[in-house]
Protein backbone atom coordinates (compact mmCIF):
# COMPACT_ATOMS: atom_id res chain seq x y z
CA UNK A 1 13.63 11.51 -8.93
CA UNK A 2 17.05 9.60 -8.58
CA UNK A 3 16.66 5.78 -10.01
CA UNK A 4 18.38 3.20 -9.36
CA UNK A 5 18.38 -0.31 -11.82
CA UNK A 6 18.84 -3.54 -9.77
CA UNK A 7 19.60 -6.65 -11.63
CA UNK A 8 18.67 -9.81 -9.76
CA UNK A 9 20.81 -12.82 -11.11
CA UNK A 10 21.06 -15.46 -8.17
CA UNK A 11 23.28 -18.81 -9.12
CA UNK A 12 20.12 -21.34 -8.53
CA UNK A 13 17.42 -22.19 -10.61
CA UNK A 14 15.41 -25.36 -10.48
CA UNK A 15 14.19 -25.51 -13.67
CA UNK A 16 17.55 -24.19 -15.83
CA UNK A 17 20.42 -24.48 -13.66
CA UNK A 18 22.97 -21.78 -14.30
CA UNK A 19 20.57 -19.90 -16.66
CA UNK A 20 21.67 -16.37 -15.71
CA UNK A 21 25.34 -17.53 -17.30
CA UNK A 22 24.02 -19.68 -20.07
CA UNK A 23 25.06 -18.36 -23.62
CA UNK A 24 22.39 -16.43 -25.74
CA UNK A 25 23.49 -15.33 -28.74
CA UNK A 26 27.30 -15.31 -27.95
CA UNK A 27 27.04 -13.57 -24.39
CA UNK A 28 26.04 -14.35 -21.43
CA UNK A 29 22.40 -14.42 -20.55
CA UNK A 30 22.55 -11.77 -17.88
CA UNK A 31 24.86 -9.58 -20.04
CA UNK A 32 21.78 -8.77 -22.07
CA UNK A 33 19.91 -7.34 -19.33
CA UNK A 34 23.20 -5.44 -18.49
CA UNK A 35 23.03 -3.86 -21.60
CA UNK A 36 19.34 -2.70 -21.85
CA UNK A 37 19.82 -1.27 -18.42
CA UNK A 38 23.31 0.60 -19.50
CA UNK A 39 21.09 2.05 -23.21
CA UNK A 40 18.50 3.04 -20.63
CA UNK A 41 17.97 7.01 -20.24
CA UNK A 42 15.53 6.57 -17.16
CA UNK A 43 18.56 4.93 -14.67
CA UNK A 44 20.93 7.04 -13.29
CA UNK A 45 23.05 3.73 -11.29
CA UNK A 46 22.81 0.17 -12.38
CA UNK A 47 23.68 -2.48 -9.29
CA UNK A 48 23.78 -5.82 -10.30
CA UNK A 49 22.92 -8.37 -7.14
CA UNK A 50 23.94 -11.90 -7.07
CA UNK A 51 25.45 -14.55 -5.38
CA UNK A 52 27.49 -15.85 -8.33
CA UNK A 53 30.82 -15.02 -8.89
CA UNK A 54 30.87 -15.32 -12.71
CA UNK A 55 27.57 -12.88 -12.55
CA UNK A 56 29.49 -10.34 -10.85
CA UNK A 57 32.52 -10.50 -12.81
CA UNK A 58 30.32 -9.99 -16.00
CA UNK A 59 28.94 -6.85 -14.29
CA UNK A 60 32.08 -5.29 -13.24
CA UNK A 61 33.54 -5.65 -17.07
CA UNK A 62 31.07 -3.11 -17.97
CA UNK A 63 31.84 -1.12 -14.90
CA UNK A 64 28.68 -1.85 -13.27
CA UNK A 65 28.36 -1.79 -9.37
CA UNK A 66 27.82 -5.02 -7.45
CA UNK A 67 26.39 -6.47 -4.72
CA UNK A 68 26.72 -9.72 -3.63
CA UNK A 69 23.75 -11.49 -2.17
CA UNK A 70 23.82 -12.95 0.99
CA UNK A 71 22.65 -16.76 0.60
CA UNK A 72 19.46 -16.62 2.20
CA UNK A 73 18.28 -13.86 -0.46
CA UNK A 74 19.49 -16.64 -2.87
CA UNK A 75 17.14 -19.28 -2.43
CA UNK A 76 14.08 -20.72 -4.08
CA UNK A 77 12.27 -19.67 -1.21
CA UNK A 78 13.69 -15.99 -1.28
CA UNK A 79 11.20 -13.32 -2.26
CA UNK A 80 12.51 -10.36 -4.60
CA UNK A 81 11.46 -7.29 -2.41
CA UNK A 82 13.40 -8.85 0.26
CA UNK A 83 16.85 -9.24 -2.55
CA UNK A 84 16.29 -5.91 -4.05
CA UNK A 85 16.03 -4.16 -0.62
CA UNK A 86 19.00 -5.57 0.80
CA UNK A 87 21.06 -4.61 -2.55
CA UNK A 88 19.67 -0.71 -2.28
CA UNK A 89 19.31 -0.73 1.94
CA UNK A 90 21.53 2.16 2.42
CA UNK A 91 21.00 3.86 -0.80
CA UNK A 92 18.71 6.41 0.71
CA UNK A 93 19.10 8.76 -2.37
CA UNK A 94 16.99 6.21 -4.71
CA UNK A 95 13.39 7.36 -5.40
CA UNK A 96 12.46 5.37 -7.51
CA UNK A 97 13.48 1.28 -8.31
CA UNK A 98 14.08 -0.32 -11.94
CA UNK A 99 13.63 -4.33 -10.88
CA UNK A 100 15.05 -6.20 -14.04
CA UNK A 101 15.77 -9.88 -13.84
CA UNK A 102 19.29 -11.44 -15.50
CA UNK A 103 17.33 -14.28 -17.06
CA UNK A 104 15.31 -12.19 -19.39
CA UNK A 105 17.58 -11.33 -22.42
CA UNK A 106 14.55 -10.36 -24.77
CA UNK A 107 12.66 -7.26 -24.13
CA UNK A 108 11.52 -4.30 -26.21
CA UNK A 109 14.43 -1.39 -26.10
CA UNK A 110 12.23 0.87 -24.75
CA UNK A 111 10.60 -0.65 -21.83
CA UNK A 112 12.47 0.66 -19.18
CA UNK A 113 12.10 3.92 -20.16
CA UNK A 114 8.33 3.84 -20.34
CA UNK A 115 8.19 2.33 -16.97
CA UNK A 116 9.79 4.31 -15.30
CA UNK A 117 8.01 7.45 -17.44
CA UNK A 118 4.58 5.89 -16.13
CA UNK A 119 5.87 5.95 -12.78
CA UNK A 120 7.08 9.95 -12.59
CA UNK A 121 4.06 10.71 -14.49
CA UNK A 122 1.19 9.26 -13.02
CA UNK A 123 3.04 9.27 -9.19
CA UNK A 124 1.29 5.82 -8.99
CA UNK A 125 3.49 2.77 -6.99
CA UNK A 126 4.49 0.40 -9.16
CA UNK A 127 4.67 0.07 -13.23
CA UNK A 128 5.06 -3.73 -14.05
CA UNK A 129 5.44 -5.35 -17.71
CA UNK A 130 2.17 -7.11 -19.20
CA UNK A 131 1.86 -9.08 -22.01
CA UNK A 132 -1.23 -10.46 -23.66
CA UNK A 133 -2.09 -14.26 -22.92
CA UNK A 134 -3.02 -15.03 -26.48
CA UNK A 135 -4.31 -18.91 -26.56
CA UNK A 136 -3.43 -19.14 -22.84
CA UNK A 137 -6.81 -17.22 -21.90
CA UNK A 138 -8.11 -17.81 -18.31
CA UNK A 139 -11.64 -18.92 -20.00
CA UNK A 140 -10.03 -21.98 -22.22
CA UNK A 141 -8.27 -23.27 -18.35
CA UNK A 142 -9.99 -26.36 -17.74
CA UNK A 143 -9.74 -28.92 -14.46
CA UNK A 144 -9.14 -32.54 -15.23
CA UNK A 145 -11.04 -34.62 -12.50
CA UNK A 146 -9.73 -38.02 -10.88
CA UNK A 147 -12.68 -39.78 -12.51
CA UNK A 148 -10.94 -40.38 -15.97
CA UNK A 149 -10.06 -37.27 -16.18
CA UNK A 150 -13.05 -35.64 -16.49
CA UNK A 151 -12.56 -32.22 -18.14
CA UNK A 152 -14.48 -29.54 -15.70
CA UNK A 153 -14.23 -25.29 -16.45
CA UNK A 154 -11.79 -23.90 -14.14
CA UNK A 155 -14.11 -21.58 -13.18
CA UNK A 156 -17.92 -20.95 -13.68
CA UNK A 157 -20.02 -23.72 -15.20
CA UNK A 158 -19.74 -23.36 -19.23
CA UNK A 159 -16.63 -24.69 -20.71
CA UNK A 160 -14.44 -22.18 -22.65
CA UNK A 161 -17.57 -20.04 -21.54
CA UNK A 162 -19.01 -20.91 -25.57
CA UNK A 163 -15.68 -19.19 -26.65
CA UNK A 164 -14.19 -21.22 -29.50
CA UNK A 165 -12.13 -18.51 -31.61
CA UNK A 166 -9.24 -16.64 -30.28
CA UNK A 167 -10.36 -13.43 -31.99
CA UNK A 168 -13.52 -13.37 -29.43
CA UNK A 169 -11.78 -13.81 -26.09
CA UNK A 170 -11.68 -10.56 -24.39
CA UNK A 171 -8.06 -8.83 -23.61
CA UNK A 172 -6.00 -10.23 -20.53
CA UNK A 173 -2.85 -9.71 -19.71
CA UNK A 174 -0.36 -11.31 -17.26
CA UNK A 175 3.16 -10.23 -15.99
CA UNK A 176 6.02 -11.26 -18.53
CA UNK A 177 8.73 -10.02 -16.08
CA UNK A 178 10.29 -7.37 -19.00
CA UNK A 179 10.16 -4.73 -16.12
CA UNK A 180 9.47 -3.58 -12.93
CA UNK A 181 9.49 -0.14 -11.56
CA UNK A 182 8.75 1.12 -7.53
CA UNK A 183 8.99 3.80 -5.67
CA UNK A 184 11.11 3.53 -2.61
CA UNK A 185 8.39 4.09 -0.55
CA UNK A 186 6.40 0.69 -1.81
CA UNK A 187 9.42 -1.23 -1.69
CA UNK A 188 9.82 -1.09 1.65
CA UNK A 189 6.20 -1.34 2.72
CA UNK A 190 5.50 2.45 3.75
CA UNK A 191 2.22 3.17 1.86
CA UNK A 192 -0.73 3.28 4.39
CA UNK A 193 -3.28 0.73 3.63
CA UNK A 194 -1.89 -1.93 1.50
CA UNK A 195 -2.34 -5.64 2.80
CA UNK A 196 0.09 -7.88 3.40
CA UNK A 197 1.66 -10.52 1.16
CA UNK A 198 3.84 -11.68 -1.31
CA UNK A 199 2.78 -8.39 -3.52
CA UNK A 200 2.69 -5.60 -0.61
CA UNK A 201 5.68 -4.09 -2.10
CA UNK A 202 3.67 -2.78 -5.39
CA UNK A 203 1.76 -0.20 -3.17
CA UNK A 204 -1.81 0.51 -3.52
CA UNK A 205 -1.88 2.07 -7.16
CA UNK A 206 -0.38 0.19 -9.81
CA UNK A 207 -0.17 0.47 -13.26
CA UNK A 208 0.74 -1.51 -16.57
CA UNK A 209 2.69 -0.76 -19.65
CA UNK A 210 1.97 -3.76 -22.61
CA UNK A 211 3.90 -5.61 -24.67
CA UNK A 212 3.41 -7.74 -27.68
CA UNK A 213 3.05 -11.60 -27.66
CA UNK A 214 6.30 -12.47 -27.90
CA UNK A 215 8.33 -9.03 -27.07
CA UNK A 216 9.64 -10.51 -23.95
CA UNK A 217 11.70 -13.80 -23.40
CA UNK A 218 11.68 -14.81 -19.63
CA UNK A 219 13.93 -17.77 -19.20
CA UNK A 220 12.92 -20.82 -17.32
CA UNK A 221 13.20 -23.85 -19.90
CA UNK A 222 15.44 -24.66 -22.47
CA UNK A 223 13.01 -24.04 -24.70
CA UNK A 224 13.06 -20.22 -24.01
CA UNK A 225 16.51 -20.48 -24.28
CA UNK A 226 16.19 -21.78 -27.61
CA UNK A 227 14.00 -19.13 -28.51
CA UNK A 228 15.66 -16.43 -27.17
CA UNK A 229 18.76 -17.81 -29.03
CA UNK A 230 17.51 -17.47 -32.09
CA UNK A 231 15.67 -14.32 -31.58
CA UNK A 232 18.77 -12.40 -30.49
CA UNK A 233 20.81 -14.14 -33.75
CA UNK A 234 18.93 -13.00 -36.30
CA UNK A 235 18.45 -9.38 -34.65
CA UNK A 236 22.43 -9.78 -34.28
CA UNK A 237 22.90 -10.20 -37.52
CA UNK A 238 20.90 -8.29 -39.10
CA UNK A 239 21.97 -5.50 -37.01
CA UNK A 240 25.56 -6.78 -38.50
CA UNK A 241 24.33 -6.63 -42.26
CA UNK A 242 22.93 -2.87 -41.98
């Protein structure tokens, strides 16, 4: 298989304007991603895709190929299939698809290579990133009603289903957006059988690879800035004191 790493790194972000360019560590956000993708052994191209300038620029320092993103692929309302497709469109060689977002400088160094080894192995559609969600289990979700907020289980009728320790919850993961791997065929919706939506492009079969609480740092907030900050520092300068 040939494959092909697309970065998406629009301008816009509602949450953390500019967070794709915001400093982590001493270097740009994005540049981060740029440089998991470059240590990668799995990705034979790397194509960054954005709509800002300074994104691009970064890119092409480290002789990575560009695309830039037309500005309806840049909105909130733009979906990532339809971005990533339009950055690979006439790539035709590219088997297989390495999705990595800009604003996620944080990630294990080996992700992308187990990905994408899930994905040749197995033949399956899609490989996506999962992390464990610790306290944040889907049995300890509540509803708060209009009538003083009355506290009702967000799903069945036992609240926190009688679970009151963390160590009794059962596993459950969700995606941390550390990686996500297709084959061509998924991406552009040519598996028999899948359903439409938001999440056609994963294919039928998909599989996980997990990471620890904490491996990956997707950036929304400050506060994940802040985190990511000082995650990257230390591991900076430790790296510096070895």
């Amino acid at each position: 298989m040939t494959t092909l790493g697309v970065i998406l790194a629009r301008a816009g972000s509602k949450g953390l304007p500019g967070k794709n360019t915001r400093l982590v560590a001493s270097q740009p956000c994005v540049a981060w991603t740029l440089d998991h993708a470059l240590a990668s052994e799995s990705l034979d191209e790397i194509i960054v895709s954005s709509d800002d300038a300074d994104v691009l620029e970064i890119a092409r320092e480290r002789s990575v190929v560009t695309h830039a993103r037309d500005p309806h692929l840049a909105s909130d309302t733009a979906t990532v299939d339809d971005a990533v497709r339009s950055a690979i469109n006439d790539r035709n060689d590219a088997d297989a698809i390495v999705i990595l977002y800009g604003n996620v400088p944080v990630r294990p160094p080996d992700l992308i290579d187990r990905a994408v080894s899930v994905l040749h192995k197995t033949r399956c559609d899609s490989v996506q990133s999962y992390c464990p969600v610790g306290k944040h289990h889907p049995w300890w979700m509540t509803t708060l009603g209009s009538d003083c907020e009355a506290v009702q289980p967000w799903q069945g009728d036992t609240l926190n289903h009688s679970v009151y320790r963390r160590q009794e919850l059962p596993p459950a993961f969700i995606p941390d957006g550390g990686v996500l791997a297709v084959t061509r065929e998924a991406l552009f919706c040519e598996i028999p059988g899948v359903d439409p939506g938001p999440h056609a492009f994963l294919g039928r079969d998909r599989r996980g690879v997990k990471t620890r609480e904490g491996e990956v740092i997707d950036i929304d907030s400050e506060i994940d800035l802040l985190v990511a900050d000082a995650i990257l520092t230390r591991a900076t300068t430790t790296a510096r004191a070895a």
